[in-house]
Structure formats: C-alpha cells, structure tokens
N, C-alpha and C. Protein backbone atom coordinates (compact mmCIF):
# COMPACT_ATOMS: atom_id res chain seq x y z
N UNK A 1 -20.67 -5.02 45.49
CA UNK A 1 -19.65 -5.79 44.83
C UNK A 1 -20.26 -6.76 43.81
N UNK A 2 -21.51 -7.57 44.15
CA UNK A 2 -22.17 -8.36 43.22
C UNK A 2 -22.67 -7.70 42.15
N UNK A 3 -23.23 -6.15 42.47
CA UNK A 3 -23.53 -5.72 41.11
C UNK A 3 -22.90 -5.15 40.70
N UNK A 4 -21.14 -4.77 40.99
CA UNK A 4 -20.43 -4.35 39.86
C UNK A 4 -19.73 -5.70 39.13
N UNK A 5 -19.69 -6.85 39.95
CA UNK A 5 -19.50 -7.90 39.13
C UNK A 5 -20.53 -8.27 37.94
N UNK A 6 -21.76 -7.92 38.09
CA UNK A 6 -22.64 -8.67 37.61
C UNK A 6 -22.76 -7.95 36.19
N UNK A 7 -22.58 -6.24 36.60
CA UNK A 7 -22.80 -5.40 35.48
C UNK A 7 -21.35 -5.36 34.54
N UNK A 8 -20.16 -6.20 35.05
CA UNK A 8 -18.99 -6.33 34.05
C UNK A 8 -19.40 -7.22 33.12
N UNK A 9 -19.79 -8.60 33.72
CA UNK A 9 -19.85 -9.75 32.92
C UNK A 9 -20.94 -9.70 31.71
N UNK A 10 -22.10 -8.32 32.18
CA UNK A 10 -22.98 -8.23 31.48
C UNK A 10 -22.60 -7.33 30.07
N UNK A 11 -21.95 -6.61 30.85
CA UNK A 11 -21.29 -5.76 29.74
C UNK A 11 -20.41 -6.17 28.87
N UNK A 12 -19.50 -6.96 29.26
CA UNK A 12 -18.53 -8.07 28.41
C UNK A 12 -19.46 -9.12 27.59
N UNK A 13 -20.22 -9.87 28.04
CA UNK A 13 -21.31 -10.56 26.75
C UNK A 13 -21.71 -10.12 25.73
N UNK A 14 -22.60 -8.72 26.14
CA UNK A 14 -23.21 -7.59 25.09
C UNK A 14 -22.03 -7.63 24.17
N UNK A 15 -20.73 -7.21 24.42
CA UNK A 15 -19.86 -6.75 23.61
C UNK A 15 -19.01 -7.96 22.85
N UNK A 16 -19.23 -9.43 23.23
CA UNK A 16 -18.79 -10.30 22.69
C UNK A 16 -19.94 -10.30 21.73
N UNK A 17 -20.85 -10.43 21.98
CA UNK A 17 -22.43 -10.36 20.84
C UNK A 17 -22.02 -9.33 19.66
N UNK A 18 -22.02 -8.22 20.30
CA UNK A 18 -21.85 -7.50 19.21
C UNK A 18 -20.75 -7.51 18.33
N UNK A 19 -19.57 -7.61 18.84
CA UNK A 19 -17.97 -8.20 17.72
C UNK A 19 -18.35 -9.26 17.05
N UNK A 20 -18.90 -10.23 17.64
CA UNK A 20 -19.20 -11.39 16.79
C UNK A 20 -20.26 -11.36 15.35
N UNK A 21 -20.78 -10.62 15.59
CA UNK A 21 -21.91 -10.16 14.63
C UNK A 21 -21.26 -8.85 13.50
N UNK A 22 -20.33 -8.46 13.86
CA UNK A 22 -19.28 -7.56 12.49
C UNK A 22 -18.92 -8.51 11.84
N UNK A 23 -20.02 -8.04 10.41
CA UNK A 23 -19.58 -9.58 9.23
C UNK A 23 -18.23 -9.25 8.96
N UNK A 24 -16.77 -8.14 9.53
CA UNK A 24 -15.59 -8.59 8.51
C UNK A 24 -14.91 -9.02 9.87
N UNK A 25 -15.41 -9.28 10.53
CA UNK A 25 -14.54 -10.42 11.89
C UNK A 25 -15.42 -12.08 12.58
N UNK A 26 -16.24 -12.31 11.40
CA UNK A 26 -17.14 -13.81 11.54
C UNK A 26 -15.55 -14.53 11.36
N UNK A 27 -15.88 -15.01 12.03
CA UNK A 27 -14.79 -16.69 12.14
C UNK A 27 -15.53 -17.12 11.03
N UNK A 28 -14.78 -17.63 9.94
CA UNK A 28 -15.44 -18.74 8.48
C UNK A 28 -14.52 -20.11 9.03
N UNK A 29 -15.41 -21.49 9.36
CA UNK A 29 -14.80 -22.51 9.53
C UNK A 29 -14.30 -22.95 8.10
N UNK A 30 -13.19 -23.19 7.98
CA UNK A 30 -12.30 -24.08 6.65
C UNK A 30 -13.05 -25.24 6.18
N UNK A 31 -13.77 -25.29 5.15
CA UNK A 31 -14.29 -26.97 4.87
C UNK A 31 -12.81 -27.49 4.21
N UNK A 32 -13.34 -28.82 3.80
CA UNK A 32 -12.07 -29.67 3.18
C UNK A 32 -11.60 -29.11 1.85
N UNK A 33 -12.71 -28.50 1.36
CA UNK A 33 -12.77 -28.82 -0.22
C UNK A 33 -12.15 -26.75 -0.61
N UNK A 34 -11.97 -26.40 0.67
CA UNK A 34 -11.71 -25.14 0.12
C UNK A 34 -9.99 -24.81 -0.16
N UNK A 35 -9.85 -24.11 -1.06
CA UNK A 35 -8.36 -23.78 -1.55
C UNK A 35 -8.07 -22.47 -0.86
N UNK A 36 -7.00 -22.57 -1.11
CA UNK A 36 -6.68 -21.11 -0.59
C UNK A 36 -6.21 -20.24 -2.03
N UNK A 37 -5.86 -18.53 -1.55
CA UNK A 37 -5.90 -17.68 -2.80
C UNK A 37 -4.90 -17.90 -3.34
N UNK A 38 -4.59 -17.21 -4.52
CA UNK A 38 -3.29 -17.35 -5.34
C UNK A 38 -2.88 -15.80 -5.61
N UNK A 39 -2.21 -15.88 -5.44
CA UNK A 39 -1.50 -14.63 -6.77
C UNK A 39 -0.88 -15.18 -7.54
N UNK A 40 -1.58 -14.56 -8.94
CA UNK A 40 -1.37 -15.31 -10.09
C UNK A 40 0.00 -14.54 -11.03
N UNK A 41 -0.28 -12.54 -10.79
CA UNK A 41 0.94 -11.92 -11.75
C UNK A 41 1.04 -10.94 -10.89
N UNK A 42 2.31 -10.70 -10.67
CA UNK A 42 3.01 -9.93 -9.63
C UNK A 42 3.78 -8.67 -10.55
N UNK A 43 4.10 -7.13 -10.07
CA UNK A 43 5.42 -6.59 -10.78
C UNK A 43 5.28 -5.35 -9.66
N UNK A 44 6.96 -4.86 -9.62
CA UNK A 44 7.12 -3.66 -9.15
C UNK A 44 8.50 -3.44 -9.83
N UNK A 45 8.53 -1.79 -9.78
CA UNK A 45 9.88 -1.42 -10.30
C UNK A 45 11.08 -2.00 -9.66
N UNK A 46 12.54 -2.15 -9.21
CA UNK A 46 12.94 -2.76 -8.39
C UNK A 46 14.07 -1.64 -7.69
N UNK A 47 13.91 0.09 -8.67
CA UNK A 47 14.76 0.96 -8.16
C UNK A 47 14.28 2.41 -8.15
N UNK A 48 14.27 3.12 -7.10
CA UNK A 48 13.68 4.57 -7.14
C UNK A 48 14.50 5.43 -6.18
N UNK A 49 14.15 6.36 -6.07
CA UNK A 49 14.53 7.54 -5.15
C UNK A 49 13.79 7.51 -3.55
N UNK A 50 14.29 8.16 -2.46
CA UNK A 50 13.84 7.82 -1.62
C UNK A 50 12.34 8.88 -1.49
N UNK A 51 11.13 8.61 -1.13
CA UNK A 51 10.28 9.22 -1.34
C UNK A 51 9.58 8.72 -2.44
N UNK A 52 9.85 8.16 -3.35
CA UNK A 52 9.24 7.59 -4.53
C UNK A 52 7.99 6.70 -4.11
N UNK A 53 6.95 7.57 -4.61
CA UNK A 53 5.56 6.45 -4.55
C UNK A 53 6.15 5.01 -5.81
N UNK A 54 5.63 4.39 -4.91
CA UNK A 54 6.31 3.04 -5.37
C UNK A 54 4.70 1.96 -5.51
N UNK A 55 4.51 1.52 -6.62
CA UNK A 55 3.60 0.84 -7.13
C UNK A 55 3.71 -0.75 -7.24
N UNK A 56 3.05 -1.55 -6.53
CA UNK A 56 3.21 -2.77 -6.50
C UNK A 56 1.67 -3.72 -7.09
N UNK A 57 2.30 -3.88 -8.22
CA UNK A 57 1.41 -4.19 -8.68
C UNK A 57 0.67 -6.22 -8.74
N UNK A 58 -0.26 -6.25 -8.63
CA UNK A 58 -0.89 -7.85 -8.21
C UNK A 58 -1.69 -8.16 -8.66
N UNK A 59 -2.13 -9.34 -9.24
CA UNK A 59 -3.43 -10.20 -9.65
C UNK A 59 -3.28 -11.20 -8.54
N UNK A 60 -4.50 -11.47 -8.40
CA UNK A 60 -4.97 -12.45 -7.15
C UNK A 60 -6.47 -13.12 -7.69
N UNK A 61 -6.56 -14.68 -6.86
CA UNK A 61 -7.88 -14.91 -7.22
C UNK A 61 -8.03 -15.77 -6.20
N UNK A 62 -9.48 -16.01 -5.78
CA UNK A 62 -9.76 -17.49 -4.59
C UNK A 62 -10.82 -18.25 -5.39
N UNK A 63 -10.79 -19.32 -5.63
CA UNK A 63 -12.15 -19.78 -6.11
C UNK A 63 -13.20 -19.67 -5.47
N UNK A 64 -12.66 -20.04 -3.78
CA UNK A 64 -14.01 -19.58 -3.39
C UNK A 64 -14.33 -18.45 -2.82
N UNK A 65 -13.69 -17.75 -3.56
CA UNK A 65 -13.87 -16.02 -3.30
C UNK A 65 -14.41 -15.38 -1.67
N UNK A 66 -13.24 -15.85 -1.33
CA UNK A 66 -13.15 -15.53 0.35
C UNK A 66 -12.24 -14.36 0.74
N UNK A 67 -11.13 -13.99 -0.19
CA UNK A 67 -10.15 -13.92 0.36
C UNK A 67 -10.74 -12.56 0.91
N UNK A 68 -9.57 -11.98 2.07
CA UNK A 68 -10.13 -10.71 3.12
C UNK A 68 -9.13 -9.74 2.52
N UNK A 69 -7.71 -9.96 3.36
CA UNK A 69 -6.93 -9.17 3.02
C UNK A 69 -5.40 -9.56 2.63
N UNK A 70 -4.85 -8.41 2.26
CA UNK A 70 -3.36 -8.67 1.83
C UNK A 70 -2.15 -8.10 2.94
N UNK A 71 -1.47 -8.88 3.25
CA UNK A 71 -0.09 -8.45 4.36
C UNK A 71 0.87 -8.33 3.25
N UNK A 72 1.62 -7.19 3.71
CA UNK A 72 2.32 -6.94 3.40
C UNK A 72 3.83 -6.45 4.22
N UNK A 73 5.14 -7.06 4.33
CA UNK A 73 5.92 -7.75 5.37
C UNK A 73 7.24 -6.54 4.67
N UNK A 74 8.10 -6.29 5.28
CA UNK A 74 9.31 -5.29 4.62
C UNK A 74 10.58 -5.96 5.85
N UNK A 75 11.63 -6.90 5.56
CA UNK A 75 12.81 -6.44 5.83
C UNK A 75 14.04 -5.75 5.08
N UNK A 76 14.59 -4.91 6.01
CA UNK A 76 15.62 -4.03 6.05
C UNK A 76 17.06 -4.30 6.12
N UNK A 77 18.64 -4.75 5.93
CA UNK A 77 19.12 -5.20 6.37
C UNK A 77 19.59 -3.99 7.28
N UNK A 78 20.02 -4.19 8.79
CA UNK A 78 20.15 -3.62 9.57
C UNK A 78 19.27 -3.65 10.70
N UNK A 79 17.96 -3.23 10.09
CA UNK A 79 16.81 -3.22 11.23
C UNK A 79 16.03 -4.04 10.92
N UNK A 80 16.14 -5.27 10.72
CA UNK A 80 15.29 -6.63 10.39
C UNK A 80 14.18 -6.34 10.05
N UNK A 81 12.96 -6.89 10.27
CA UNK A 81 11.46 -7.06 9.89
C UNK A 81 10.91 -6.28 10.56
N UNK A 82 10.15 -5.22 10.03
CA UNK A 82 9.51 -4.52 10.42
C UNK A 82 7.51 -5.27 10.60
N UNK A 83 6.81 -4.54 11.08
CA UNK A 83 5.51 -5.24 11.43
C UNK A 83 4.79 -5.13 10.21
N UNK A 84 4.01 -6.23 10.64
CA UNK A 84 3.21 -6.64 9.00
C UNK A 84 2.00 -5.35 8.95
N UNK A 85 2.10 -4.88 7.65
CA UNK A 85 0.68 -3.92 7.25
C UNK A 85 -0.22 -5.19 6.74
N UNK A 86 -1.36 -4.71 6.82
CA UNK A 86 -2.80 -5.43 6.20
C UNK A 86 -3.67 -4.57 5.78
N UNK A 87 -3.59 -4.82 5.06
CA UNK A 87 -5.30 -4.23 3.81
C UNK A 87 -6.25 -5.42 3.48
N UNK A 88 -7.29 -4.90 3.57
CA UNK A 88 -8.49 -5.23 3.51
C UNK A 88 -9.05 -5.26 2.36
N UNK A 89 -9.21 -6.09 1.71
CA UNK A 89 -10.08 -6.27 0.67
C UNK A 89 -11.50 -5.73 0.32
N UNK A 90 -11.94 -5.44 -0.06
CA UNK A 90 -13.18 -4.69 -0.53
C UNK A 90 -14.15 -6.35 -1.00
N UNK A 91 -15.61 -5.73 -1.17
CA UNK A 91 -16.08 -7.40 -1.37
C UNK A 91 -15.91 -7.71 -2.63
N UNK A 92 -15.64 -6.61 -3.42
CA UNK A 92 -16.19 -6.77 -5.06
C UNK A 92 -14.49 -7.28 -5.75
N UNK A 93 -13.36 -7.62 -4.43
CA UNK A 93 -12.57 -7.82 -4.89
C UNK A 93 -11.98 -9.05 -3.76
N UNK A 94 -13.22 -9.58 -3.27
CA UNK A 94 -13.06 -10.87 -2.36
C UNK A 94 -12.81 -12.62 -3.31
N UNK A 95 -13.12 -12.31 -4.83
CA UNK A 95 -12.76 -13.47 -5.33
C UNK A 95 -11.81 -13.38 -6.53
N UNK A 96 -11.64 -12.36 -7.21
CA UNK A 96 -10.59 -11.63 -7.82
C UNK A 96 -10.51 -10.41 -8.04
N UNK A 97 -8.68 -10.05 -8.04
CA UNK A 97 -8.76 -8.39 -8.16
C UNK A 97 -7.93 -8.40 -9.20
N UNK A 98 -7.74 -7.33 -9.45
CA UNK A 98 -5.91 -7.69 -10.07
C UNK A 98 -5.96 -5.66 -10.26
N UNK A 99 -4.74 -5.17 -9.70
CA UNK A 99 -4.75 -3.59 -9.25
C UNK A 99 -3.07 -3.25 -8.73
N UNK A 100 -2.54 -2.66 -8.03
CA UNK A 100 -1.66 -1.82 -6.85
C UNK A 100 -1.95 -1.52 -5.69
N UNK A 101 -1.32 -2.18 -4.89
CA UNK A 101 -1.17 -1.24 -3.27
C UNK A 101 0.14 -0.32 -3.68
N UNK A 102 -0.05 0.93 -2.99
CA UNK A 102 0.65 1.83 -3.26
C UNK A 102 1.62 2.62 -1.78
N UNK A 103 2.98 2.65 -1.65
CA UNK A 103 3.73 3.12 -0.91
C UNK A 103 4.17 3.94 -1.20
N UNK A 104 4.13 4.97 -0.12
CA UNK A 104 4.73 6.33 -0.34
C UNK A 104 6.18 5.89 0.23
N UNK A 105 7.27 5.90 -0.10
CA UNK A 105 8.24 5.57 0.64
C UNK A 105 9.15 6.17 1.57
N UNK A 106 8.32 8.01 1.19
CA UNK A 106 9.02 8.96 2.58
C UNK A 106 8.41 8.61 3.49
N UNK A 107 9.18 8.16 4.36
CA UNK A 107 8.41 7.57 5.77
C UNK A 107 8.20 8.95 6.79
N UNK A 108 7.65 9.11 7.91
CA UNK A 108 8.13 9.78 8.88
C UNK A 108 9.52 9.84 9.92
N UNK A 109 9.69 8.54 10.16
CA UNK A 109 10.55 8.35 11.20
C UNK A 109 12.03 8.51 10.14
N UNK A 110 12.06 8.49 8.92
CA UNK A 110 13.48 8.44 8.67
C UNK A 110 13.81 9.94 7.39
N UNK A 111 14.45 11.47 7.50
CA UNK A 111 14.37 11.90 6.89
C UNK A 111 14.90 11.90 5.67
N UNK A 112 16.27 10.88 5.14
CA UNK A 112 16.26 10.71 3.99
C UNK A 112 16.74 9.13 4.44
N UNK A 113 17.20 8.17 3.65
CA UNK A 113 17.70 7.55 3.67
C UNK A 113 19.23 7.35 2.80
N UNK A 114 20.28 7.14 3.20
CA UNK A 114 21.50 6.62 2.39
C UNK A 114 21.35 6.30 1.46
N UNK A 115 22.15 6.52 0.00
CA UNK A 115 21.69 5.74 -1.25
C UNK A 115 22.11 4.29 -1.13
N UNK A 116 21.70 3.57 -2.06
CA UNK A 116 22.27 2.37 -1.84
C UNK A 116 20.93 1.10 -0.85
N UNK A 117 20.54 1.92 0.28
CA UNK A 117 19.72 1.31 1.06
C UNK A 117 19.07 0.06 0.24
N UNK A 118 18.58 -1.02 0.69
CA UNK A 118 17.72 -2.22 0.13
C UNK A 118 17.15 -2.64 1.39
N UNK A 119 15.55 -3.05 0.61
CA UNK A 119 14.62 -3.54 1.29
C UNK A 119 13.82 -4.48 0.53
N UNK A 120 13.45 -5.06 0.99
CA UNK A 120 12.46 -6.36 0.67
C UNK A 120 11.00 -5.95 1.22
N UNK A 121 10.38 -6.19 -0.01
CA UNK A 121 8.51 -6.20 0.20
C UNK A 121 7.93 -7.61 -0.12
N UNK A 122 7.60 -8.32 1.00
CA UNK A 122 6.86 -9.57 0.67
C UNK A 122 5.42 -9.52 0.74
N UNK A 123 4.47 -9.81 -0.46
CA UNK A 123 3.22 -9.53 -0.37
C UNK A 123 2.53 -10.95 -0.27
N UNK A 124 1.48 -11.37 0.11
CA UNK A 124 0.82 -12.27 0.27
C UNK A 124 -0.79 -12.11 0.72
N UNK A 125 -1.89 -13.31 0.43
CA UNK A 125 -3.06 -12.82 0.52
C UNK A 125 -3.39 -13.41 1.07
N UNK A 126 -4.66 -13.31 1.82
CA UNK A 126 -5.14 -14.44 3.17
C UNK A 126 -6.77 -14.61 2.94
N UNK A 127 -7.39 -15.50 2.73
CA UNK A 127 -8.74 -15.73 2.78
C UNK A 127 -8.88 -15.31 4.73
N UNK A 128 -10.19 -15.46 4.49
CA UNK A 128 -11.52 -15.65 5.75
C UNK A 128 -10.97 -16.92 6.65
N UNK A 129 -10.93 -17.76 6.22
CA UNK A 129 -10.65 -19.18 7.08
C UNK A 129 -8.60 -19.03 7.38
N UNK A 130 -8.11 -17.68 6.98
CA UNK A 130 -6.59 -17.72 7.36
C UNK A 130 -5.43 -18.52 6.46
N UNK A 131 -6.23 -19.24 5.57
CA UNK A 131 -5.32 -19.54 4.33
C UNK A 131 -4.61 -18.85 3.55
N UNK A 132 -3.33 -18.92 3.75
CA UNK A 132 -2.28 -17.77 3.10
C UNK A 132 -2.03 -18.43 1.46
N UNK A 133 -2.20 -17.26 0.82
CA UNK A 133 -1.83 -17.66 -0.91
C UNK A 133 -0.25 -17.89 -1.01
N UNK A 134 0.50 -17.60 -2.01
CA UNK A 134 1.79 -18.08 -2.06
C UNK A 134 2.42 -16.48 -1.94
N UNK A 135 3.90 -16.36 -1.65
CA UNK A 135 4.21 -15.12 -1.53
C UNK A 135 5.06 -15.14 -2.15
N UNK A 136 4.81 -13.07 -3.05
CA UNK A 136 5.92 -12.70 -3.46
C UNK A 136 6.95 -11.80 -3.32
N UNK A 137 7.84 -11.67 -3.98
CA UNK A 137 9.05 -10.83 -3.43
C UNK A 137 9.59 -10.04 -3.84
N UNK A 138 9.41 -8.59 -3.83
CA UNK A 138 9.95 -7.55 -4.84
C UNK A 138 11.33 -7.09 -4.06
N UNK A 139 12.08 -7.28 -4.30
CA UNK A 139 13.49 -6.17 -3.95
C UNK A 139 13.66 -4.76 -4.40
N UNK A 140 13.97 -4.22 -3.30
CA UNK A 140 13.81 -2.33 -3.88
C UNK A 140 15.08 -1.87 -3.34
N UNK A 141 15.65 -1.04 -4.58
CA UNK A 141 17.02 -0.26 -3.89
C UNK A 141 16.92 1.18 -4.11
N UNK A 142 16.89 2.13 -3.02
CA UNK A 142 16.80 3.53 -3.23
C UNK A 142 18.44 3.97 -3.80
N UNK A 143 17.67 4.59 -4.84
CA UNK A 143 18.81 5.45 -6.09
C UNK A 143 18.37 6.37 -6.28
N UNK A 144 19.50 7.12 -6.77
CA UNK A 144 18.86 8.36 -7.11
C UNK A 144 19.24 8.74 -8.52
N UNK A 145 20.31 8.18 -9.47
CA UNK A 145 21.08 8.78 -10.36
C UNK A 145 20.14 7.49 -11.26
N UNK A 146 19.20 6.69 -11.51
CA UNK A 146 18.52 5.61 -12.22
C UNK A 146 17.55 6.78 -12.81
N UNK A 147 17.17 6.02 -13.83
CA UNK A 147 15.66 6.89 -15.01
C UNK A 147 14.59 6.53 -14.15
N UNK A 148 13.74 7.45 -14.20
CA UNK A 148 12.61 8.02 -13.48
C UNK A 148 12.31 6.90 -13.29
N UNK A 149 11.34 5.94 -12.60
CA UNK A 149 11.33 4.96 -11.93
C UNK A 149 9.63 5.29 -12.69
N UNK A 150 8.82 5.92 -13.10
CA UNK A 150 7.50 6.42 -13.74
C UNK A 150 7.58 6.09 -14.86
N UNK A 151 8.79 5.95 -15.72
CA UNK A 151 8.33 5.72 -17.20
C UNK A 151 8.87 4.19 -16.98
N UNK A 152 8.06 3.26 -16.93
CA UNK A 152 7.92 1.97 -17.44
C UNK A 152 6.78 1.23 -17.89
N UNK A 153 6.99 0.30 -18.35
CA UNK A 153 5.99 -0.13 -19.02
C UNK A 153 5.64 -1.10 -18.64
N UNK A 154 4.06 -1.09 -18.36
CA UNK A 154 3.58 -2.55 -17.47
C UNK A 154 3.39 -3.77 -18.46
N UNK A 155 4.07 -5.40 -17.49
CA UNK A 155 3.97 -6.29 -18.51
C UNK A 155 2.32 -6.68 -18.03
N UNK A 156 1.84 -7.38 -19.63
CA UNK A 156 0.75 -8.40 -18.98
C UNK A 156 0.24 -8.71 -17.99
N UNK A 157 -0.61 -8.95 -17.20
CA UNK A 157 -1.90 -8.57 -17.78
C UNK A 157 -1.94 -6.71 -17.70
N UNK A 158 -0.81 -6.17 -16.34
CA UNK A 158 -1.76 -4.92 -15.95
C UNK A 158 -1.24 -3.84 -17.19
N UNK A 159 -0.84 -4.07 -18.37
CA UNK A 159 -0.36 -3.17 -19.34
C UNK A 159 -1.93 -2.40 -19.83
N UNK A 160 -3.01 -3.15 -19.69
CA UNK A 160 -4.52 -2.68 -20.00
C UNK A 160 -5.19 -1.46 -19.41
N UNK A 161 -4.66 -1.23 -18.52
CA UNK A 161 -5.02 -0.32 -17.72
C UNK A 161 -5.92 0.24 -17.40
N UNK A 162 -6.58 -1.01 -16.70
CA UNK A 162 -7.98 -1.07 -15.59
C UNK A 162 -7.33 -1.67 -14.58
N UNK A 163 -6.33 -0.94 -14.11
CA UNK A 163 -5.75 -1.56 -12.73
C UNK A 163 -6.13 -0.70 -11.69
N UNK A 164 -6.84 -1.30 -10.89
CA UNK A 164 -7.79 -0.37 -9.29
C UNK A 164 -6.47 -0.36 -8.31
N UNK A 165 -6.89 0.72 -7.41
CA UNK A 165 -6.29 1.04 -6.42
C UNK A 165 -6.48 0.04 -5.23
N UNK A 166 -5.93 -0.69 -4.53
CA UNK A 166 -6.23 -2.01 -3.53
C UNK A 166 -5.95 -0.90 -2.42
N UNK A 167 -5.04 -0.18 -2.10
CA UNK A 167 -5.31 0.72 -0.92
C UNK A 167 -3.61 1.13 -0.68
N UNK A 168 -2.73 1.71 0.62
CA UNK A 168 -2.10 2.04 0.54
C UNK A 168 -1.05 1.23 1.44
N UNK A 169 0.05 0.92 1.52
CA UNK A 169 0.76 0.29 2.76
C UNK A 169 1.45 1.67 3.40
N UNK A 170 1.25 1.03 4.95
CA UNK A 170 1.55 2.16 6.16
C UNK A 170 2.81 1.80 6.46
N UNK A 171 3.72 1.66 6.04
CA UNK A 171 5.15 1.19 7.00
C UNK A 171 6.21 2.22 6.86
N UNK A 172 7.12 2.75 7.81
CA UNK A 172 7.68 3.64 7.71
C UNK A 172 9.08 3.30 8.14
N UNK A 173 9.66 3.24 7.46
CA UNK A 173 11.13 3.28 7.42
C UNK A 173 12.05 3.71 8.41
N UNK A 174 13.00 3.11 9.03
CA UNK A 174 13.74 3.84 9.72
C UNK A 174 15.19 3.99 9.32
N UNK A 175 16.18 5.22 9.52
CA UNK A 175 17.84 5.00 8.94
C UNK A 175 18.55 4.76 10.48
N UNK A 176 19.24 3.67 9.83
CA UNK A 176 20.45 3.40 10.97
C UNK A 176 21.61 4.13 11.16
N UNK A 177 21.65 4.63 11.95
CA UNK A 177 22.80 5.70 12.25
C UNK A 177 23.98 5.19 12.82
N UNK A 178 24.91 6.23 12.60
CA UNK A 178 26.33 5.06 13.23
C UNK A 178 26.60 4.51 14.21
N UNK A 179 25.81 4.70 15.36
CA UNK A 179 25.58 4.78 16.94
C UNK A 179 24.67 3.44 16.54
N UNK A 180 24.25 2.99 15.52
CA UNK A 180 23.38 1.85 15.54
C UNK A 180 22.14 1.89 16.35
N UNK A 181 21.78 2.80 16.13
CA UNK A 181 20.70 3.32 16.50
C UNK A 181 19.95 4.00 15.68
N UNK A 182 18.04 3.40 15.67
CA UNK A 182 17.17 3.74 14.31
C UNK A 182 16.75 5.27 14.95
N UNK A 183 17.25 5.83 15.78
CA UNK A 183 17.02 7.53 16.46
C UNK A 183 17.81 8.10 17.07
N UNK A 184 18.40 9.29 15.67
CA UNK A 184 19.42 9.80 16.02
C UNK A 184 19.43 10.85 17.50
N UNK A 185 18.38 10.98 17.86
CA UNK A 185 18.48 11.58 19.38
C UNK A 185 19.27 11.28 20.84
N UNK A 186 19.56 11.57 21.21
CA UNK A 186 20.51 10.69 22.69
C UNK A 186 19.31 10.56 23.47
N UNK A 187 19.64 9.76 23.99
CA UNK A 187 18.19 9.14 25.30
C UNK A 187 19.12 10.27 26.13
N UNK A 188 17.86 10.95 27.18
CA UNK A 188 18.02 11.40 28.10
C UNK A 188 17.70 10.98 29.22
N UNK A 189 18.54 10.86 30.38
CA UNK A 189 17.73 10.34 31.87
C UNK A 189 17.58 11.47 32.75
C-alpha cells in the first residue's frame, strides 16, 4: 500500500514538472506596467448561405507582445451560447498579426439551417498573463437569395492582401426543431 502510494505521488510530481515546463502553459505573472492586447480593425461579411466559409477578418497588437490566443464566443437565439473556441497564436504573431480565422459554417450537428437564422460571433484576444483585449461583434444572418457573400471588397488595412491565415474556428451549429429540441431524434428508453 505504501508503495503504491508512494509511486502515485511520484508519478504526479514528475508530471507536474513536466506540464510546468511546456513553454505554451508557463504561468506569466502580470507586472504593473503591462497592457493588455487590442484589436485595432475588425470586418466580416454580415450575410451568407448556410455552409458559407465565412471570413473574419482582425488586426490585433500587444505592446508587450504576449498575447497567446483568440476566443471566439457564438450566441444563437434559441440555443443561447454555445462554448468558447480558442486559437492559439503562433509566436511570430504573439505581438502583432493582422489576418482571418476562418469558419466553415456547415456544421455537423445541424443539416441545413432555416433561412433567416442569426448568430452572433464575438471575437476577443487574451495575452499570457489572461488579459482580455476589447471585444468585437460581427452579426451573421444565413440567406440565401443575397450576392455571393465572396465578391466584396476588403476595407483598410486588410484590402493589401497580406492577410495570413490565424487558423480555423470549431463550433458547430445546432437547428431548433419544433419539439424545441437541438436533436431531431426521439430519446429512446
């Protein structure tokens, strides 16, 4: 019994040692003098089809070029807030980026959605020490009878087009059915 106690606690240290030592999970203590990030220019289309890769486009900066990653938050009306996605910042884009996270918006769980549907994408950026930048707010309404949601034209800055890929958001949609229920299946007992 002592040495399977002895060989847990040993094994649990090792493994606190080693998590602690993955430079993208170091605890960074907050000094006084540090700011948190900004997003400085925000844009997304605000209407597409359901399935529409949907481009959200962002400039961001930290002075003290900490920041980690970006959350990204979606309520639904019907099925409230869904769970926050996070992307990870790359290092070469830990003190400024300016690019797209990109959503595919056919989800799995929902095979089409109703026209009309609206959702909210709140994006925001978080340094190392957990300092959240300011957040913004794109509104999206799936249409289908609107002009291609592809031919627009980006304002300032990202009209240059050296805008990088920041990575993809995972969130998947669900449709509310009349049963008020996000699965049209019957529970079985």
């Amino acid at each position: 019994m002592r040495t399977r106690r002895f060989f847990w606690l040993f094994s649990l240290s090792v493994a606190l040692v080693l998590f602690s030592a993955y430079p993208g999970f170091t605890e960074v203590q907050p000094t006084p003098e540090a700011k948190r990030p900004i997003i400085t220019h925000a844009f997304a289309v605000d209407k597409g089809y359901y399935g529409y890769i949907w481009r959200i486009y962002i400039e961001g900066e930290d002075p003290d070029g900490s920041m980690l990653r970006i959350a990204s938050g979606v309520e639904q009306p019907g099925n409230g807030r869904y769970p926050t996605d996070w992307l990870y910042l790359k290092p070469q884009y830990q003190k400024h980026f300016r690019g797209y996270i990109q959503w595919n918006t056919f989800g799995s769980y929902a095979f089409y959605l109703p026209e009309w549907t609206q959702i909210t994408l709140k994006v925001s950026v978080f340094d190392k020490t957990g300092k959240e930048s300011n957040e913004v707010v794109f509104p999206f309404t799936f249409e289908s009878g609107v002009k291609s949601p592809y031919e627009y034209t980006l304002p300032p800055p990202f009209e240059e087009g050296d805008n990088a890929k920041l990575g993809n958001v995972f969130i998947n949609l669900y449709q509310i059915y009349p049963s008020g229920s996000p699965n049209p299946m019957p529970v079985v007992h």
